[in-house]
C-alpha atoms as a PDB file:
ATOM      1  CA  UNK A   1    -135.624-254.035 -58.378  1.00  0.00           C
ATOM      2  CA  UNK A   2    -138.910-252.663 -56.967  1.00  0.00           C
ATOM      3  CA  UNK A   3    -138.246-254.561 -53.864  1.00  0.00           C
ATOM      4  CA  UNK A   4    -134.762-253.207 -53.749  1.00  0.00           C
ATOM      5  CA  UNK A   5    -136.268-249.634 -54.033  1.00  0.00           C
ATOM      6  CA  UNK A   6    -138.494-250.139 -51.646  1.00  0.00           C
ATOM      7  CA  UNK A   7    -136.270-251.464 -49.013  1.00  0.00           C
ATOM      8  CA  UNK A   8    -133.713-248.598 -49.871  1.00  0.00           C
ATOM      9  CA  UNK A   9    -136.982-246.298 -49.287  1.00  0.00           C
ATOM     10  CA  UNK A  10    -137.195-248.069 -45.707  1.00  0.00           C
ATOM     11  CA  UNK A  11    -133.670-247.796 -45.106  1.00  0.00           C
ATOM     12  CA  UNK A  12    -134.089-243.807 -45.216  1.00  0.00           C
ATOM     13  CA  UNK A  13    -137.168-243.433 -43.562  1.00  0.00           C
ATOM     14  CA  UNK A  14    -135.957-245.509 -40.491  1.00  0.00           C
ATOM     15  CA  UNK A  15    -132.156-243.447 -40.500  1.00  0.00           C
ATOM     16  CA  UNK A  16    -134.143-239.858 -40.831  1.00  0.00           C
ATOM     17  CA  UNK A  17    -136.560-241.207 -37.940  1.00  0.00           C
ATOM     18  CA  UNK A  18    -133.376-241.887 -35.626  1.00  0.00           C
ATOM     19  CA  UNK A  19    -131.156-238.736 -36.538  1.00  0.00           C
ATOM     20  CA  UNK A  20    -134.259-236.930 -35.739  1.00  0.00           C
ATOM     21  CA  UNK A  21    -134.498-238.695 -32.805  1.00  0.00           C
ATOM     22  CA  UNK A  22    -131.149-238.138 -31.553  1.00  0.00           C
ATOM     23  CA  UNK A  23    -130.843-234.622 -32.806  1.00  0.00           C
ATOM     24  CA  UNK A  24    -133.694-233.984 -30.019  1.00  0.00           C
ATOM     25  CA  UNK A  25    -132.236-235.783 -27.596  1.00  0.00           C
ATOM     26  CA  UNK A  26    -129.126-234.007 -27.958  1.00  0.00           C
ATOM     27  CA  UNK A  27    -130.538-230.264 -27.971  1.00  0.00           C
ATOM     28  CA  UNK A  28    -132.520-231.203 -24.420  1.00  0.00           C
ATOM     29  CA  UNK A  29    -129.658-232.026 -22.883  1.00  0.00           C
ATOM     30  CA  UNK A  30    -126.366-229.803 -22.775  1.00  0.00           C
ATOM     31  CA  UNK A  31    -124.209-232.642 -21.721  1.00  0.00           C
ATOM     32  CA  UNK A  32    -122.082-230.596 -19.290  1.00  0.00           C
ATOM     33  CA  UNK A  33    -122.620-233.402 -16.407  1.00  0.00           C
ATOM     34  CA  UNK A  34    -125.036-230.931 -14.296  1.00  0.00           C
ATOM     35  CA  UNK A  35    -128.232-232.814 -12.651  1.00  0.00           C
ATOM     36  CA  UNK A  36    -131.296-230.734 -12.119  1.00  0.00           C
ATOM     37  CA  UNK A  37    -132.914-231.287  -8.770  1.00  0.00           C
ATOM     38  CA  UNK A  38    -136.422-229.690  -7.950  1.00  0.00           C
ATOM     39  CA  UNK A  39    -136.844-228.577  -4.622  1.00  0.00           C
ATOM     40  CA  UNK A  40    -140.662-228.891  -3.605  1.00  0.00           C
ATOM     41  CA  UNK A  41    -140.967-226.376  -0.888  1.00  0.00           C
ATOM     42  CA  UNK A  42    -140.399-223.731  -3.949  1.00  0.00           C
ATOM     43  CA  UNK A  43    -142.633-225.626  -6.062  1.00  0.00           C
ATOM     44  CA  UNK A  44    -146.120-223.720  -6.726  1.00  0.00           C
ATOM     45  CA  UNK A  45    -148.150-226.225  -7.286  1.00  0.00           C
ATOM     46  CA  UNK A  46    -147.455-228.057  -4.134  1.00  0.00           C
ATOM     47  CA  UNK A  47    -149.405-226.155  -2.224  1.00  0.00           C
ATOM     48  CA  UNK A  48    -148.350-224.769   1.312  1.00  0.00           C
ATOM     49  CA  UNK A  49    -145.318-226.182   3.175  1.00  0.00           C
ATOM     50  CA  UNK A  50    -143.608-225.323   6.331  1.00  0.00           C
ATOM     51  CA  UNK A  51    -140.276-224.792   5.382  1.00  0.00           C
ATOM     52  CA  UNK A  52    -138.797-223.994   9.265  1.00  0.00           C
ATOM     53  CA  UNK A  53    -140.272-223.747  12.785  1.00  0.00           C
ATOM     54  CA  UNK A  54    -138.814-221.848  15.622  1.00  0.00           C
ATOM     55  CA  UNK A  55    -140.306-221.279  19.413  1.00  0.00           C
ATOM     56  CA  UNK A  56    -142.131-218.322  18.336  1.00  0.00           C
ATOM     57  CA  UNK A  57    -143.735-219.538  14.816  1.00  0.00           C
ATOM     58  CA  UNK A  58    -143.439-221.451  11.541  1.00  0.00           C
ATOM     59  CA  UNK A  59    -141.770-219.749   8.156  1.00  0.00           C
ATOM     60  CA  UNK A  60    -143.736-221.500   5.110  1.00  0.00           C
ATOM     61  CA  UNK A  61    -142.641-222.003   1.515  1.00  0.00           C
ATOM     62  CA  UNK A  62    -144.288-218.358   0.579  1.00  0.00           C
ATOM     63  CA  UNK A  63    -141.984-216.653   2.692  1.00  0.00           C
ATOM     64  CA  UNK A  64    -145.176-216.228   4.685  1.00  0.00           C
ATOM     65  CA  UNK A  65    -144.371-216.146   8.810  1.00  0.00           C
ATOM     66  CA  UNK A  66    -146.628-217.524  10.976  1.00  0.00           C
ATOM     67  CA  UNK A  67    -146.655-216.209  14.647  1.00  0.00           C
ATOM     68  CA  UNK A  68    -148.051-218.926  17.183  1.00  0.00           C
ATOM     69  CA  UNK A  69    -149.585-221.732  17.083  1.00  0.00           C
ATOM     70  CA  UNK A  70    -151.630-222.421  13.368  1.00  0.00           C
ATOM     71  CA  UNK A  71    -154.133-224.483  11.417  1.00  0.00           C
ATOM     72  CA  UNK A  72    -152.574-225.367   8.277  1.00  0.00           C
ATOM     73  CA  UNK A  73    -154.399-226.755   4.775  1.00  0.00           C
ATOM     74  CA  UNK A  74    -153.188-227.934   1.384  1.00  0.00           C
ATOM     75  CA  UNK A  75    -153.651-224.054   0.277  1.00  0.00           C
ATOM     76  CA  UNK A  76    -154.407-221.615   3.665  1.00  0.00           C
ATOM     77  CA  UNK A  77    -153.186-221.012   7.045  1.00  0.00           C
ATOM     78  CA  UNK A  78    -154.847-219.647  10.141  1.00  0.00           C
ATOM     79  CA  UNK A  79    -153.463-219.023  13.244  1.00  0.00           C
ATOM     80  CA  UNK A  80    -154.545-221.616  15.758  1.00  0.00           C
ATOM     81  CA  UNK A  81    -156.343-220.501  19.549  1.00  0.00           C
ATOM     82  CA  UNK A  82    -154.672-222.536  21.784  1.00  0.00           C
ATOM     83  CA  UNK A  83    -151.916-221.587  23.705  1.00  0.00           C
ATOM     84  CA  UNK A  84    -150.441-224.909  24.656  1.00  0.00           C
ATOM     85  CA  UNK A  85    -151.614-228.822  24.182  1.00  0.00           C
ATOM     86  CA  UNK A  86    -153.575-228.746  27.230  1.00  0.00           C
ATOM     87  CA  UNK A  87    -155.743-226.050  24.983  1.00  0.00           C
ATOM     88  CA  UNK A  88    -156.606-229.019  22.592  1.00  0.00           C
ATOM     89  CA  UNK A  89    -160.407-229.850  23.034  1.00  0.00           C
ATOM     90  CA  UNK A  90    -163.521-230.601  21.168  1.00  0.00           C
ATOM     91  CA  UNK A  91    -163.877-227.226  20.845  1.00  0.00           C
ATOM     92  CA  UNK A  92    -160.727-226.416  19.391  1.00  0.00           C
ATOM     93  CA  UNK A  93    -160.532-229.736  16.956  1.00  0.00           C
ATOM     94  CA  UNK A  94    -164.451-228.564  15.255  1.00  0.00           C
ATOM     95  CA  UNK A  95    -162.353-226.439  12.990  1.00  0.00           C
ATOM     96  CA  UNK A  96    -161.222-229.314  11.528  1.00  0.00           C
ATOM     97  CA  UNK A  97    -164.635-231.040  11.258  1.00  0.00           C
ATOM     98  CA  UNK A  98    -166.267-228.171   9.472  1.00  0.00           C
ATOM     99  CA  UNK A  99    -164.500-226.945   6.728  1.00  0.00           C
ATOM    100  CA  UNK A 100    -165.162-229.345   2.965  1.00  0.00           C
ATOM    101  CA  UNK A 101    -163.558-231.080   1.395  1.00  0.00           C
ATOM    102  CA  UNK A 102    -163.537-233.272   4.219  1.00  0.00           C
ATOM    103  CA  UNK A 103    -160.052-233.686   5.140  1.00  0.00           C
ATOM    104  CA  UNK A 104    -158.299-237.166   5.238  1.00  0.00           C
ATOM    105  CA  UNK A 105    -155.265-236.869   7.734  1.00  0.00           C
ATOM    106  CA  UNK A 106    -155.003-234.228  10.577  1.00  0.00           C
ATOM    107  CA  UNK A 107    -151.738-234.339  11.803  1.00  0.00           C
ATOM    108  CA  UNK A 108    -151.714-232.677  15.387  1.00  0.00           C
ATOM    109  CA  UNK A 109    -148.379-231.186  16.605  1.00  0.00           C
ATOM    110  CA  UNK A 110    -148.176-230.687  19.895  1.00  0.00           C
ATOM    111  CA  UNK A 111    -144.916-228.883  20.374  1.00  0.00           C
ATOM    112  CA  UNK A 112    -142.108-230.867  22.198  1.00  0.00           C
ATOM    113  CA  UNK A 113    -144.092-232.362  24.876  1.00  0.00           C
ATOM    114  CA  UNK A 114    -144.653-235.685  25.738  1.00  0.00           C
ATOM    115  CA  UNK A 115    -147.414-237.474  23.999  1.00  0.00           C
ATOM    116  CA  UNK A 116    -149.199-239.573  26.204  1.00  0.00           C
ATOM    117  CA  UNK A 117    -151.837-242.445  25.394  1.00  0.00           C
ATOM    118  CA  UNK A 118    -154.814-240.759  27.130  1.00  0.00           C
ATOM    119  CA  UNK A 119    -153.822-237.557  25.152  1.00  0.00           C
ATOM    120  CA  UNK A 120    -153.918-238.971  22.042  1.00  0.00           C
ATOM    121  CA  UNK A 121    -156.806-241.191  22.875  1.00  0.00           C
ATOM    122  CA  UNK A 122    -158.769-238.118  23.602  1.00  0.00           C
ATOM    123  CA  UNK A 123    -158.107-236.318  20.142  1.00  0.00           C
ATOM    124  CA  UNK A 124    -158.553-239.416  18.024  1.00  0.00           C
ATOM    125  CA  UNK A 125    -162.099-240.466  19.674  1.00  0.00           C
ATOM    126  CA  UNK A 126    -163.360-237.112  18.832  1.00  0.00           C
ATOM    127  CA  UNK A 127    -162.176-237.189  15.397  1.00  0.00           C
ATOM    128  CA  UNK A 128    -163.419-240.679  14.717  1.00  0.00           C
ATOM    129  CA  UNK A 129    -166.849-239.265  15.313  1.00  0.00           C
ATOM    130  CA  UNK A 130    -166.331-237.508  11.987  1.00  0.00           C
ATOM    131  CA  UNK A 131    -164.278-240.396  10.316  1.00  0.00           C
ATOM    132  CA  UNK A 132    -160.955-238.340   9.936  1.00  0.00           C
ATOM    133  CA  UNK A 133    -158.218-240.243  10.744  1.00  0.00           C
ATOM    134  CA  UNK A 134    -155.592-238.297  13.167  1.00  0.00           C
ATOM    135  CA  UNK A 135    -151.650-238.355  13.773  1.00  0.00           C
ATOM    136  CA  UNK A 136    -150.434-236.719  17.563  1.00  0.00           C
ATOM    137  CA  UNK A 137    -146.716-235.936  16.821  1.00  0.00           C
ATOM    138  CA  UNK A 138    -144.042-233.657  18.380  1.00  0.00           C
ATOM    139  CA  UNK A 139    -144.040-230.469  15.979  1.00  0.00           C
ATOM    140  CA  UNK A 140    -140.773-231.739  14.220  1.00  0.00           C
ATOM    141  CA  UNK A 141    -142.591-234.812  12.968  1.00  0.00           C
ATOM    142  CA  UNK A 142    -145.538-233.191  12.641  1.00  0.00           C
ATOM    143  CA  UNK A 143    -144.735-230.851  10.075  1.00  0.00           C
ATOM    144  CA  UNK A 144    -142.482-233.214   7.947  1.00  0.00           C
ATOM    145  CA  UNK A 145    -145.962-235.159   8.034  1.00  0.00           C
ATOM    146  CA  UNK A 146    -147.704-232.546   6.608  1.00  0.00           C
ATOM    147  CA  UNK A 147    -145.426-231.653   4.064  1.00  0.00           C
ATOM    148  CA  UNK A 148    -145.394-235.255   2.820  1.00  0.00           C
ATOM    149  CA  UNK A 149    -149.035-235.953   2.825  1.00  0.00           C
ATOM    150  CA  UNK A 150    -149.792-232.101   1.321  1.00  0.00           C
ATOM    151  CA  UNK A 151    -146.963-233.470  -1.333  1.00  0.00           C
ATOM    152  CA  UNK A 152    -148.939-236.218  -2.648  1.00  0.00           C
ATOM    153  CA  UNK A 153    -151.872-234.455  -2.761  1.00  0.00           C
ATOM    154  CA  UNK A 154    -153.514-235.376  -0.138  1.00  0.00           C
ATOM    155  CA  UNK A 155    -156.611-233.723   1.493  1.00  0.00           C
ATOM    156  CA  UNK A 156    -154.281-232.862   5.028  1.00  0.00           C
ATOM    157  CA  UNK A 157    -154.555-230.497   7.614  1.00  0.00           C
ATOM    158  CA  UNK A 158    -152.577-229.805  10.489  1.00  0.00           C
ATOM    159  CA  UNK A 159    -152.759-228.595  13.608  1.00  0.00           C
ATOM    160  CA  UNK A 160    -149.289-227.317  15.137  1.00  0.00           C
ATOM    161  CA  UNK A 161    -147.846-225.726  18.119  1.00  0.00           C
ATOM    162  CA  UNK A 162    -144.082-224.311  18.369  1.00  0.00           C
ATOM    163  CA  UNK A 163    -142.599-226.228  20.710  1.00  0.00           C
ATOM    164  CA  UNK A 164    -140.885-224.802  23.524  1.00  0.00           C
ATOM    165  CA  UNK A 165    -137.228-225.602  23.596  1.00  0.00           C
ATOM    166  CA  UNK A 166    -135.353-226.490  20.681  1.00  0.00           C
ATOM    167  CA  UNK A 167    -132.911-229.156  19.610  1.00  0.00           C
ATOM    168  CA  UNK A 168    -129.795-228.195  18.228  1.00  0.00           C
ATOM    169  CA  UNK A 169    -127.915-231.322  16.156  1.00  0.00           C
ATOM    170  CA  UNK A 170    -124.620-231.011  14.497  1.00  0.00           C
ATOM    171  CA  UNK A 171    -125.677-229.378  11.363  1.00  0.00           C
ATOM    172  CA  UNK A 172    -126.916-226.860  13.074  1.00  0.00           C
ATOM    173  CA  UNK A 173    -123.639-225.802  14.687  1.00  0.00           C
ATOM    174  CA  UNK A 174    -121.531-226.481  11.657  1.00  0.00           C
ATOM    175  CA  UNK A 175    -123.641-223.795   9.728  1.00  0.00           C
ATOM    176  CA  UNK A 176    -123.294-221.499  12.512  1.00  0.00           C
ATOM    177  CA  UNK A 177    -119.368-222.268  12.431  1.00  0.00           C
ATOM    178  CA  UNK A 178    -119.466-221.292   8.585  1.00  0.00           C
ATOM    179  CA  UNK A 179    -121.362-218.586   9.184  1.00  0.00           C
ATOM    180  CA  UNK A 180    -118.866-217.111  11.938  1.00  0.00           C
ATOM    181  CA  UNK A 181    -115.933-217.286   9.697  1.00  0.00           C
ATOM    182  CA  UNK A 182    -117.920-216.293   6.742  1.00  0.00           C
ATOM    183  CA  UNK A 183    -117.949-212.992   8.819  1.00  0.00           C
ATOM    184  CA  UNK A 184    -114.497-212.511   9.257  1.00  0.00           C
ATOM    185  CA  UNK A 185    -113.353-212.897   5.352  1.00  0.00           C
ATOM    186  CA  UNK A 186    -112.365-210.213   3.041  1.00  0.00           C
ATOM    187  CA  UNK A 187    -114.258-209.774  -0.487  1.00  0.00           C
ATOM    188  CA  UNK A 188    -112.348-209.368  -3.479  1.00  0.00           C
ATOM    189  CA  UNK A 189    -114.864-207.509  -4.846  1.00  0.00           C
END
């Protein structure tokens, strides 16, 4: 009888742990088929990311607009002296040497020009003095680098200059299609 008690005692113990359980379950999620997504660029915590670039600057994720070329870190921005990639010497890479923590990556965007080997030969010797390791990209990759690496909290900088012309894809003139009739419509408002 004791052990029948005792069993029965289990028995309710066990059933009030899984109602409990999946009463809690049940008020976290609403069930109206809805999936959350997080968007990082809006994210906090993240750190600075360069939501768009245009020939005349870079917009980050703190609505901050960036005219020119810039120096960006996991959590500040400067504007960058060099007017184009020829610009890019010792002199304008110590920046990047100087500042602590040492940083692991610099990821150098050199607008839309061609990246040659003796270029990027160049930039990488001088930053192998000071063990960083370096990426030369166009500024498209570049900053898609940067936001990746800054996302996994990474010690990154990068260096980045607007590029000169820009690419327009398919996307881009579908939005500006939706935007056009979007203009013409009547509110029922």
């Amino acid at each position: 009888m004791n052990a029948l008690r005792g069993l029965s005692k289990f028995a309710q113990q066990s059933l009030r742990r899984n109602v409990c359980t999946t009463l809690a379950c049940r008020s976290t999620y609403e069930s109206d088929g809805k999936t959350s997504v997080t968007i990082l660029n809006k994210e906090a915590d993240a750190g600075l990311m360069i939501n768009s670039y245009s020939q005349f600057g870079f917009r980050l994720n703190n609505d901050m607009v960036v005219i020119g070329p810039m120096a960006i870190f996991s959590r500040t921005v400067l504007s960058w002296n060099v007017e184009s990639h020829e610009d890019i010497n010792d002199e304008s890479l110590s920046l990047f040497c100087a500042i602590e923590p040492k940083i692991d990556v610099l990821v150098v965007g050199i607008g839309d020009h061609t990246i040659t080997p003796s270029f990027s030969k160049k930039i990488i010797d001088f930053m192998k003095r000071y063990r960083i390791n370096v990426e030369v990209l166009g500024t498209e990759q570049a900053c898609s680098t940067f936001n990746f690496l800054n996302a996994e909290n990474r010690v990154v900088a990068a260096a980045l200059i607007p590029p000169i012309t820009m690419r327009v894809n398919e996307d881009d003139l579908m939005q500006k299609q939706i935007a056009i009739s979007r203009t013409f419509e009547v509110s029922d408002k």
